[in-house]
PDB file of N, CA and C in Angstrom:
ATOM      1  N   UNK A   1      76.475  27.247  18.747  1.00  0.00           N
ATOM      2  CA  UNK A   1      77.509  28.268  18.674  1.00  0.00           C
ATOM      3  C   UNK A   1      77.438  29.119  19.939  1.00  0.00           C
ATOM      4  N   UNK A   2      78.662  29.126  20.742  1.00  0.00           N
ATOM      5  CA  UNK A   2      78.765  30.254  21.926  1.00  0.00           C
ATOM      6  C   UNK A   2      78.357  31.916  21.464  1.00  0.00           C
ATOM      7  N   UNK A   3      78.282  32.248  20.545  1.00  0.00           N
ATOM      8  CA  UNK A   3      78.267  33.141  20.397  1.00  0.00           C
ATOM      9  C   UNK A   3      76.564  33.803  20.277  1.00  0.00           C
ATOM     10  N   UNK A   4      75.644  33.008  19.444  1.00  0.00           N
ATOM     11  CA  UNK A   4      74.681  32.914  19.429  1.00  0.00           C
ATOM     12  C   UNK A   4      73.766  32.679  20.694  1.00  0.00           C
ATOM     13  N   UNK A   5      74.304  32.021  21.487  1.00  0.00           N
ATOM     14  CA  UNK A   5      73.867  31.019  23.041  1.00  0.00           C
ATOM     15  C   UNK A   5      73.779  32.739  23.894  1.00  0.00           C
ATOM     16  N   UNK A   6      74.924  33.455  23.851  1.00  0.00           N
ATOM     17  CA  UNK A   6      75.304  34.769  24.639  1.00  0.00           C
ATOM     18  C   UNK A   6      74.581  35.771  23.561  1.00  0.00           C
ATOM     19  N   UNK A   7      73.890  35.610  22.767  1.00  0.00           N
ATOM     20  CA  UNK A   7      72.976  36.839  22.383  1.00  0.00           C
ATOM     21  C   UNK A   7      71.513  36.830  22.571  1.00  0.00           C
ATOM     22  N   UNK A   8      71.197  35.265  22.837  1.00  0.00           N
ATOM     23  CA  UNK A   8      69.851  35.027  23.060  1.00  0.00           C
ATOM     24  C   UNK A   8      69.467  35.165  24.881  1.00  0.00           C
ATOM     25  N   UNK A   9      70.695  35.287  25.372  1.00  0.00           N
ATOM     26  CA  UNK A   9      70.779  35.333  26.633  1.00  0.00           C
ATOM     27  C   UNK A   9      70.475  36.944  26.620  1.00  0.00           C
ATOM     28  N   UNK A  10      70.337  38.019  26.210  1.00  0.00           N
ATOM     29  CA  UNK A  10      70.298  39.456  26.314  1.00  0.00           C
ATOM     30  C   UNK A  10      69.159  39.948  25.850  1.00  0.00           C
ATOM     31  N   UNK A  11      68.971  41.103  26.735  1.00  0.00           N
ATOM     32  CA  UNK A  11      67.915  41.763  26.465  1.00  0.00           C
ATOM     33  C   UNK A  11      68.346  43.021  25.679  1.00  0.00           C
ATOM     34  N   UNK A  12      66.853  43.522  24.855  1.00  0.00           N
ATOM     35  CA  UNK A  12      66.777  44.331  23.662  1.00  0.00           C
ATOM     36  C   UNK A  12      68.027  45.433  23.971  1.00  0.00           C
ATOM     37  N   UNK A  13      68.411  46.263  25.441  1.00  0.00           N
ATOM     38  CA  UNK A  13      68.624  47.226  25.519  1.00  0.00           C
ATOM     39  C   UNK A  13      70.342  46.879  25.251  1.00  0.00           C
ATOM     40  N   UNK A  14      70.751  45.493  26.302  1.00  0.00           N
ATOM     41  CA  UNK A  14      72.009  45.041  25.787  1.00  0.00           C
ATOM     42  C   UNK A  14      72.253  44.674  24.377  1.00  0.00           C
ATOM     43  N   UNK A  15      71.453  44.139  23.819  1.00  0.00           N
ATOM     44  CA  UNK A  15      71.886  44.164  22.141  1.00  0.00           C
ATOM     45  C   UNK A  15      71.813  45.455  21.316  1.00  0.00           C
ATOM     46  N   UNK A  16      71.075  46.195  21.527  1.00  0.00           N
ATOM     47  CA  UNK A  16      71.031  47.600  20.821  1.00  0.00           C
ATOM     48  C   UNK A  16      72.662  48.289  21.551  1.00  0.00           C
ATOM     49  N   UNK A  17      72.941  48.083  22.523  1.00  0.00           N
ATOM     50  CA  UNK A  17      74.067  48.593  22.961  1.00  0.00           C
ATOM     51  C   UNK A  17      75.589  47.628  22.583  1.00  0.00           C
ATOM     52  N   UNK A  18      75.171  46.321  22.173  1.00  0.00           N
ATOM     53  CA  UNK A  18      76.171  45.670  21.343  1.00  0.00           C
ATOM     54  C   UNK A  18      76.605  46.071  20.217  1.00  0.00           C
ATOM     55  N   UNK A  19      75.319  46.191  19.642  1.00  0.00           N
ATOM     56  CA  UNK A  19      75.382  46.701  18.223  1.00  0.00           C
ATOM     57  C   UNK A  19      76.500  47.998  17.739  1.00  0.00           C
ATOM     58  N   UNK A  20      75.734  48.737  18.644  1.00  0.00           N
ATOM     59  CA  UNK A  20      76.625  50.166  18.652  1.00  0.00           C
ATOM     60  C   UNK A  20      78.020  50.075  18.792  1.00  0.00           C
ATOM     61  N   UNK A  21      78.135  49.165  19.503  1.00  0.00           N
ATOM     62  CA  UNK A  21      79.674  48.827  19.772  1.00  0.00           C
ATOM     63  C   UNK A  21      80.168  48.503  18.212  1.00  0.00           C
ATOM     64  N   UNK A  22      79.532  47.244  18.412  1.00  0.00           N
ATOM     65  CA  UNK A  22      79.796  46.461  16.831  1.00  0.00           C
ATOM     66  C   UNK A  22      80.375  47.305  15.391  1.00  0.00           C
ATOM     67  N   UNK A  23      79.162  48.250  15.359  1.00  0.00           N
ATOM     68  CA  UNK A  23      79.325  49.371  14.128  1.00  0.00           C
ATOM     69  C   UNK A  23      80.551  50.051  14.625  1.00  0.00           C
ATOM     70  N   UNK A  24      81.097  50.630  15.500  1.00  0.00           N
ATOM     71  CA  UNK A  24      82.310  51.544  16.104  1.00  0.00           C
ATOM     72  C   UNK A  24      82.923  50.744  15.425  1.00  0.00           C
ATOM     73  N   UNK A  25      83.615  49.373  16.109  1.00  0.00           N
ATOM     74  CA  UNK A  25      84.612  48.727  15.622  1.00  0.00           C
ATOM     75  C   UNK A  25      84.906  48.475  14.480  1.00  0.00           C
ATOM     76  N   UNK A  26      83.219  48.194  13.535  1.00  0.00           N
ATOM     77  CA  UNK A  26      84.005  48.046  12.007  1.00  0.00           C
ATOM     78  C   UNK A  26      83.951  49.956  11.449  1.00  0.00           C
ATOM     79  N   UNK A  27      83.723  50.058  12.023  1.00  0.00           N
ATOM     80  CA  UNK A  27      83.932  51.335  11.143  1.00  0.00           C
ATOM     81  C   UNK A  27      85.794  52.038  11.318  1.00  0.00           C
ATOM     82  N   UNK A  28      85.806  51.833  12.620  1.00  0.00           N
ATOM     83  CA  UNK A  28      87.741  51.419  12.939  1.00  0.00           C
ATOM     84  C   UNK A  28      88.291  50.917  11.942  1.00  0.00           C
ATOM     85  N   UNK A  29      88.003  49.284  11.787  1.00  0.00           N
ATOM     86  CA  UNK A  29      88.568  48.198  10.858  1.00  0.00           C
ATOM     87  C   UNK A  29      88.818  49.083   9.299  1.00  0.00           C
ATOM     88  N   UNK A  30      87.626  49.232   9.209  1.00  0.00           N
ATOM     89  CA  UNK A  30      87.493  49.993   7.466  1.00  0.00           C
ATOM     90  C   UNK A  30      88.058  51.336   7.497  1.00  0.00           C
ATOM     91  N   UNK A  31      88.484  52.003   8.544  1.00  0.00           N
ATOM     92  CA  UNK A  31      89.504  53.090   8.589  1.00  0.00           C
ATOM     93  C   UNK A  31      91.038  52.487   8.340  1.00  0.00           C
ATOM     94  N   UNK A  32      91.252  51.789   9.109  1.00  0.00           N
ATOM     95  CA  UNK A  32      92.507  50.402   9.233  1.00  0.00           C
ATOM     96  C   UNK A  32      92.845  50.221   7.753  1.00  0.00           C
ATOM     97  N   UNK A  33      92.110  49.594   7.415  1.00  0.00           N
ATOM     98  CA  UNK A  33      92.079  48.902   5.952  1.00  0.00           C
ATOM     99  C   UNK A  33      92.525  50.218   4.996  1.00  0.00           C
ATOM    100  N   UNK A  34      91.885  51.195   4.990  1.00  0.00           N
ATOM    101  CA  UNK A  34      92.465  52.166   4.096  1.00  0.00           C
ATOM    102  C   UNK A  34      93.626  52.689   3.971  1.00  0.00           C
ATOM    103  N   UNK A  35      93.947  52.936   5.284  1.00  0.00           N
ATOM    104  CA  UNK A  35      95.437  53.262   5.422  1.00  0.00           C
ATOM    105  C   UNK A  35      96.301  52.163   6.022  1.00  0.00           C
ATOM    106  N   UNK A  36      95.663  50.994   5.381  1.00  0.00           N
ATOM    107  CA  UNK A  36      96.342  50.470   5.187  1.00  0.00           C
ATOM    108  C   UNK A  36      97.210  49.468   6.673  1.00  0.00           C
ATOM    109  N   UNK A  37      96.714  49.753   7.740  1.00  0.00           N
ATOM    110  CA  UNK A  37      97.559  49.707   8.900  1.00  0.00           C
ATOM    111  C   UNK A  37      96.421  48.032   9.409  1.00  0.00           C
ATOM    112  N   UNK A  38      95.775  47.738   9.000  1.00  0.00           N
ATOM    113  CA  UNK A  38      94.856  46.769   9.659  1.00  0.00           C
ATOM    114  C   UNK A  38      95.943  45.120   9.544  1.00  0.00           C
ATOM    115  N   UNK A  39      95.974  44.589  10.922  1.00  0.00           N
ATOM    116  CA  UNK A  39      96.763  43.606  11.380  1.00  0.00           C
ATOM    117  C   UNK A  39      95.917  42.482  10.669  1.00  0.00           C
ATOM    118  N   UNK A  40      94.408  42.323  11.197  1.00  0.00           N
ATOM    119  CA  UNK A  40      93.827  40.651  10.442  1.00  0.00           C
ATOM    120  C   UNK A  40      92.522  41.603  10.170  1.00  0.00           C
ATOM    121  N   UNK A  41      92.637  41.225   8.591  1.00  0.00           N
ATOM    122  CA  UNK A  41      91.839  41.656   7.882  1.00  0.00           C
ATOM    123  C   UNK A  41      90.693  40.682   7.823  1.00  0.00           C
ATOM    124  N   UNK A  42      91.029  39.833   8.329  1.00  0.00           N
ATOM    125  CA  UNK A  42      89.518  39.122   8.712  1.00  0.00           C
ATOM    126  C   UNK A  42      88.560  39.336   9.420  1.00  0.00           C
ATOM    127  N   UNK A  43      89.003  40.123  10.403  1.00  0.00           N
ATOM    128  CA  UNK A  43      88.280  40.737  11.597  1.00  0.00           C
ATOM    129  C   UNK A  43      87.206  41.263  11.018  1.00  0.00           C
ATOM    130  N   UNK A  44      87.376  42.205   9.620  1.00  0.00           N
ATOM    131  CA  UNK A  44      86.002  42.376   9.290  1.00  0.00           C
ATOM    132  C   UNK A  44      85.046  42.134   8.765  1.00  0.00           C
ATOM    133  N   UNK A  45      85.403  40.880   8.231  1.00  0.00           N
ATOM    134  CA  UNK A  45      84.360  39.752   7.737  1.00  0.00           C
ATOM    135  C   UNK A  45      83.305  39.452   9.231  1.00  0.00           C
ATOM    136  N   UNK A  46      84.359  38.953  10.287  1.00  0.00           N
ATOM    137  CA  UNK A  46      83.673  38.342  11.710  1.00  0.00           C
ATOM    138  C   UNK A  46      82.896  39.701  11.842  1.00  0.00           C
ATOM    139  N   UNK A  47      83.345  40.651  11.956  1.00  0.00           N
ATOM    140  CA  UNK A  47      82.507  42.121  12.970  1.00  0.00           C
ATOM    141  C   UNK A  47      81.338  42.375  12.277  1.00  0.00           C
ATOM    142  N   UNK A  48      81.521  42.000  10.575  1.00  0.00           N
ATOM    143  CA  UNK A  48      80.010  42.331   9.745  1.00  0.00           C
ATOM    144  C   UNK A  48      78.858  41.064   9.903  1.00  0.00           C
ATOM    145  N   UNK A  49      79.626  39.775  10.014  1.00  0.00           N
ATOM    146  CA  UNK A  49      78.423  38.947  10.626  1.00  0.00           C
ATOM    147  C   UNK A  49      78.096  39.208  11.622  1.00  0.00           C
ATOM    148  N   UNK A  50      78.563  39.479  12.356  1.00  0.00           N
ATOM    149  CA  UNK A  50      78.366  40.132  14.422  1.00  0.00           C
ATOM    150  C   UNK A  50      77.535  40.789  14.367  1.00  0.00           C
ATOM    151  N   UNK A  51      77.142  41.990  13.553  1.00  0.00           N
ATOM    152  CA  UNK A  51      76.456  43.257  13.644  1.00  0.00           C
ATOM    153  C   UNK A  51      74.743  42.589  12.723  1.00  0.00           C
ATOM    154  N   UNK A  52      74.877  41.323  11.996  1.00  0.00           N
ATOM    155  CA  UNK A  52      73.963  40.782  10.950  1.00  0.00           C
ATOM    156  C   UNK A  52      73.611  40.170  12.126  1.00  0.00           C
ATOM    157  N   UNK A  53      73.992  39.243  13.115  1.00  0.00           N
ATOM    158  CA  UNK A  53      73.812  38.661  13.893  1.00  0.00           C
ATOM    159  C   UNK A  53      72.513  39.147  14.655  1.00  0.00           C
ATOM    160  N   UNK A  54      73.673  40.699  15.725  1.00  0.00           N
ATOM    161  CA  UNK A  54      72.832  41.008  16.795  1.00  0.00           C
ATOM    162  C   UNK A  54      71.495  41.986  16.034  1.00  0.00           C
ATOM    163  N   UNK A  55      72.007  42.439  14.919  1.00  0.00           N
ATOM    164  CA  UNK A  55      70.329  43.126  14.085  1.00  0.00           C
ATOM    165  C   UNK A  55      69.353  42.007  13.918  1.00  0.00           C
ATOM    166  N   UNK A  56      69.494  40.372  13.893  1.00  0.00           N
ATOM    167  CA  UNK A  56      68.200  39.577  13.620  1.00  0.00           C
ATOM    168  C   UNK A  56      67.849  39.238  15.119  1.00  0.00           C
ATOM    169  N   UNK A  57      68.399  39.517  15.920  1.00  0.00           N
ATOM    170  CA  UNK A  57      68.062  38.811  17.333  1.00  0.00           C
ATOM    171  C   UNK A  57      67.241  40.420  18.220  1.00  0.00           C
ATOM    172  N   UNK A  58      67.231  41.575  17.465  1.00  0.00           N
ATOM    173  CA  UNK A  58      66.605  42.685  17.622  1.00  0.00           C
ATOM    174  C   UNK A  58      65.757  42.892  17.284  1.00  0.00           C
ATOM    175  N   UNK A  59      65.578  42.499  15.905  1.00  0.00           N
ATOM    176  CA  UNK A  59      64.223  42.222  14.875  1.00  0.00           C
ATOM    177  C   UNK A  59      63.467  40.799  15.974  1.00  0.00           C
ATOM    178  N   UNK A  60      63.933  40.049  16.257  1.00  0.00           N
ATOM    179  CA  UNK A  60      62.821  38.938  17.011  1.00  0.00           C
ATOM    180  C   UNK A  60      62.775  39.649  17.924  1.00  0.00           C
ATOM    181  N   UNK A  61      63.218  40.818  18.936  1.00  0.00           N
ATOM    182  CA  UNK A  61      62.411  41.119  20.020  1.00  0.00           C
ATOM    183  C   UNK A  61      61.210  41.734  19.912  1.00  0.00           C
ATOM    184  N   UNK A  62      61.508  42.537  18.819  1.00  0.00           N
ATOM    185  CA  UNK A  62      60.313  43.689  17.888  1.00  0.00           C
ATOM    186  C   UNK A  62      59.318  42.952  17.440  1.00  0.00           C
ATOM    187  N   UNK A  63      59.772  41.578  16.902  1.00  0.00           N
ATOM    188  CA  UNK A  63      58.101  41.047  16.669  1.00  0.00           C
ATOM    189  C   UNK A  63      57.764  39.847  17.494  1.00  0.00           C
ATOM    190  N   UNK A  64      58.505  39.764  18.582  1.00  0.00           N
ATOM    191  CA  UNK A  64      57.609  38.720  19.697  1.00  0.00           C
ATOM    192  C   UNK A  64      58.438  37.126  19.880  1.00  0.00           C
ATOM    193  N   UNK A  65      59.098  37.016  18.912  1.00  0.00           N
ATOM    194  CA  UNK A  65      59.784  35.695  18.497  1.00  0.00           C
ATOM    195  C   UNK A  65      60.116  35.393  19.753  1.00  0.00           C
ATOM    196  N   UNK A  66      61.356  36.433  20.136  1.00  0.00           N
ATOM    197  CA  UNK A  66      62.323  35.993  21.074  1.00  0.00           C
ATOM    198  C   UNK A  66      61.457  36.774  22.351  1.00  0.00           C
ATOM    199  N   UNK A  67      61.644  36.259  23.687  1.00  0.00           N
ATOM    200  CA  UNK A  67      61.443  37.195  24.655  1.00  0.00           C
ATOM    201  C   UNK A  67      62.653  37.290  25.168  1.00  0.00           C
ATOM    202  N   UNK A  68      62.387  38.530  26.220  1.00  0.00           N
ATOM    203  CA  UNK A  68      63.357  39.583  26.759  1.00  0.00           C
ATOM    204  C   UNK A  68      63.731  38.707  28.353  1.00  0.00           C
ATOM    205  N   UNK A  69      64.865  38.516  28.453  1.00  0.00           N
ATOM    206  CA  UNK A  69      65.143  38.094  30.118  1.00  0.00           C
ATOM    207  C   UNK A  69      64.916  39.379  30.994  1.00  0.00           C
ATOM    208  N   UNK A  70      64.885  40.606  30.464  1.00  0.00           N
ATOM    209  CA  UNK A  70      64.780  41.593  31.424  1.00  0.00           C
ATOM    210  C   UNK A  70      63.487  42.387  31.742  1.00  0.00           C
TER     211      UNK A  70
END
């Protein structure tokens, strides 16, 4: 998966700064959704695996799994 390939490629400080992103956006989406105005409501299915994603590839830097390119 491309997506996975481009997270293992990053270091702790870029994924902690993905993340943050990540949470912004669904927290947008789930504003969206309430009032109702959200275009593809799928988006927040994808943005909550995204954020499950880059939190396990954070957890392997913390315990050694993964190393850091930086």
């Amino acid at each position: 998966m491309k997506k996975t390939e481009e997270l293992k490629g990053m270091t702790l400080e870029e994924l902690q700064g993905r993340l943050a992103e990540a949470k912004e956006e669904y927290e947008n989406l789930l504003l969206q959704k309430a009032t109702h105005e959200i275009s593809n409501p799928m988006r927040i299915r994808i943005v909550r695996r995204e954020i499950a994603r880059i939190k396990t590839f954070i957890r392997q830097h913390e315990l050694g799994i993964q190393k850091s390119n930086g």
